[in-house]
N, C-alpha and C. Protein backbone atom coordinates (compact mmCIF):
# COMPACT_ATOMS: atom_id res chain seq x y z
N UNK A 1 0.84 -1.18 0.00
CA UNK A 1 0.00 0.00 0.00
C UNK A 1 0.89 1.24 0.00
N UNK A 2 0.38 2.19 -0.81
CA UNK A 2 1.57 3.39 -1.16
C UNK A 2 0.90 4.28 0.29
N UNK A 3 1.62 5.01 0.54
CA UNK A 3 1.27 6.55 1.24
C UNK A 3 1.22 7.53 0.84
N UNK A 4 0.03 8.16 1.47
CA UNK A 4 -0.13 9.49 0.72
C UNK A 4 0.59 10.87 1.33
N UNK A 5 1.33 11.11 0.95
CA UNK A 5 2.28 13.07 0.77
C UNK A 5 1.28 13.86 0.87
N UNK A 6 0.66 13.96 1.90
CA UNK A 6 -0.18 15.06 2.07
C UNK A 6 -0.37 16.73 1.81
N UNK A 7 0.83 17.38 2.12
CA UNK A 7 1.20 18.41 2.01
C UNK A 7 2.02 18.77 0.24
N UNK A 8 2.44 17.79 -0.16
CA UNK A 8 2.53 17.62 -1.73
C UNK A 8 1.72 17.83 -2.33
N UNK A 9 0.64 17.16 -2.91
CA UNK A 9 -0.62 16.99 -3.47
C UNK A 9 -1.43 17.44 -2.95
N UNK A 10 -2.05 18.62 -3.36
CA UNK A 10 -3.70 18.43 -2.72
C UNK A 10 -4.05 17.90 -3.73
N UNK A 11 -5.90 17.86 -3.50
CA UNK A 11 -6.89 17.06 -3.95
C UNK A 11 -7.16 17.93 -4.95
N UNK A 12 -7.54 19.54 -4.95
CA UNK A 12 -7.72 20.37 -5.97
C UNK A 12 -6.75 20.82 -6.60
N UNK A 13 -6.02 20.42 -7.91
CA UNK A 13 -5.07 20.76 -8.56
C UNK A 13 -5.03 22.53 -8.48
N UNK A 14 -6.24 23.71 -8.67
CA UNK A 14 -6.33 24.42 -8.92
C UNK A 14 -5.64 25.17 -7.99
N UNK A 15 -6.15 24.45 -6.58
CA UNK A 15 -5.31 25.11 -5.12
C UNK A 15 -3.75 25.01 -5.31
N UNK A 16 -3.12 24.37 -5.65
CA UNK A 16 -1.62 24.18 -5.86
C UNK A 16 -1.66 25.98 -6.51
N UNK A 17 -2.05 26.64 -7.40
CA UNK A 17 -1.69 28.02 -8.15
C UNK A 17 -2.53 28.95 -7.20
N UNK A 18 -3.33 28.63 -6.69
CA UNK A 18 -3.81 29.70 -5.79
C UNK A 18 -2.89 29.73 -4.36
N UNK A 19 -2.33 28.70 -3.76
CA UNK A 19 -1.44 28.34 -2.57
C UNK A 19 -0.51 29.23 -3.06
N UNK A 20 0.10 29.17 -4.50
CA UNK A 20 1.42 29.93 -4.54
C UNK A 20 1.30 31.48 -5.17
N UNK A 21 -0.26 31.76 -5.60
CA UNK A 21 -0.48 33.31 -5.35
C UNK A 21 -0.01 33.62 -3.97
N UNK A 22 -1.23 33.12 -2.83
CA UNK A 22 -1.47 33.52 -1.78
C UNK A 22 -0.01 34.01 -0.82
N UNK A 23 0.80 33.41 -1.48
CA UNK A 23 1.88 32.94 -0.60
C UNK A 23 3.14 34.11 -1.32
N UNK A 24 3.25 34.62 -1.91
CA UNK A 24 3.61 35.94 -2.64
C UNK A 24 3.81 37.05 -1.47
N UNK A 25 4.57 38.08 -2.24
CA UNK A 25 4.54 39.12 -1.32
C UNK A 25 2.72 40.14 -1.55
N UNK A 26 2.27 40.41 -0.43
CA UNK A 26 1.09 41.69 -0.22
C UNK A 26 1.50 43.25 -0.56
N UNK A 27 0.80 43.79 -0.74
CA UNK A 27 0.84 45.13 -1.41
C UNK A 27 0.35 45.64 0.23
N UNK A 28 0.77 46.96 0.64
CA UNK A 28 0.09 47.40 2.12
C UNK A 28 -1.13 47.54 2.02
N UNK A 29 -1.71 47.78 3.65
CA UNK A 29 -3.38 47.30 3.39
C UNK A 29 -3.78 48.76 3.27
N UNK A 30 -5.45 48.98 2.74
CA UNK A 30 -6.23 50.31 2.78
C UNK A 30 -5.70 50.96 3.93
N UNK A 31 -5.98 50.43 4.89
CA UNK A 31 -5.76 51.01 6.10
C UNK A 31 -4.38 51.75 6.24
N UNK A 32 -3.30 51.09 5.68
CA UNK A 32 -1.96 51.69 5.83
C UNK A 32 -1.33 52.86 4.60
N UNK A 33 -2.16 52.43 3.79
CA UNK A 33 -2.51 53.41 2.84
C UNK A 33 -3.05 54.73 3.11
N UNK A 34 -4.19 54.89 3.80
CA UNK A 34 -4.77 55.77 4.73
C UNK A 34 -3.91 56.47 5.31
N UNK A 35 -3.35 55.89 6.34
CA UNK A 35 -2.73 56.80 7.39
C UNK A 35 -1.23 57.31 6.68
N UNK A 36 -0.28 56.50 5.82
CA UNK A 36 0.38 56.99 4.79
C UNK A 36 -0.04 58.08 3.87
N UNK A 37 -1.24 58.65 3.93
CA UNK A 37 -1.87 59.66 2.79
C UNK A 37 -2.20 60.80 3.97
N UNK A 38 -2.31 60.82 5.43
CA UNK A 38 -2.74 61.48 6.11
C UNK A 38 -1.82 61.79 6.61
N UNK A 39 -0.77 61.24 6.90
CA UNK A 39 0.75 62.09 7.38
C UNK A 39 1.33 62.66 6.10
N UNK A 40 1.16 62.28 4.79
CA UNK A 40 1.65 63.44 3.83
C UNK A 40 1.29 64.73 4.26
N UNK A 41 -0.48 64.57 4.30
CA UNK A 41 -1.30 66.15 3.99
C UNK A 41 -0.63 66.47 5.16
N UNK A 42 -0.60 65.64 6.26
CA UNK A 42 0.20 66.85 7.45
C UNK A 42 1.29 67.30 7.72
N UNK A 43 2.00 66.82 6.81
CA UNK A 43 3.65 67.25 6.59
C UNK A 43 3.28 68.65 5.93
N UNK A 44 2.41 68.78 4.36
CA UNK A 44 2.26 69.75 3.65
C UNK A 44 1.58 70.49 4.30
N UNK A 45 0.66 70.57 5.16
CA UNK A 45 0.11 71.57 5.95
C UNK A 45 1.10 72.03 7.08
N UNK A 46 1.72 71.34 7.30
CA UNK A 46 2.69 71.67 7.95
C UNK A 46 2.14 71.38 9.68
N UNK A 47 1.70 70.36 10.15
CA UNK A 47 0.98 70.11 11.38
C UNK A 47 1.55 68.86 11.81
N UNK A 48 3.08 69.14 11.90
CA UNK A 48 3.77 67.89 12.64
C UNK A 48 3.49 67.91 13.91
């Protein structure tokens, strides 16, 4: 009886290309985006 490599194979071939999107570098979130756009305007307003 063979054994099954669990972590090798999944069952959904499709997940193997979505596993190795997911697993990529992230772009920063809205949120950090946000507060990155709100310390600009307050640099240019000048309200350090």
């Amino acid at each position: 009886m063979k054994r099954k490599r669990v972590g090798a194979h999944p069952r959904n071939p499709i997940a193997l290309a979505a596993r190795r999107r997911a697993a990529g570098p992230h772009g920063p979130s809205r949120k950090a985006l946000r507060q990155q756009e709100k310390r600009k305007l307050k640099k240019l307003l000048g309200q350090d």
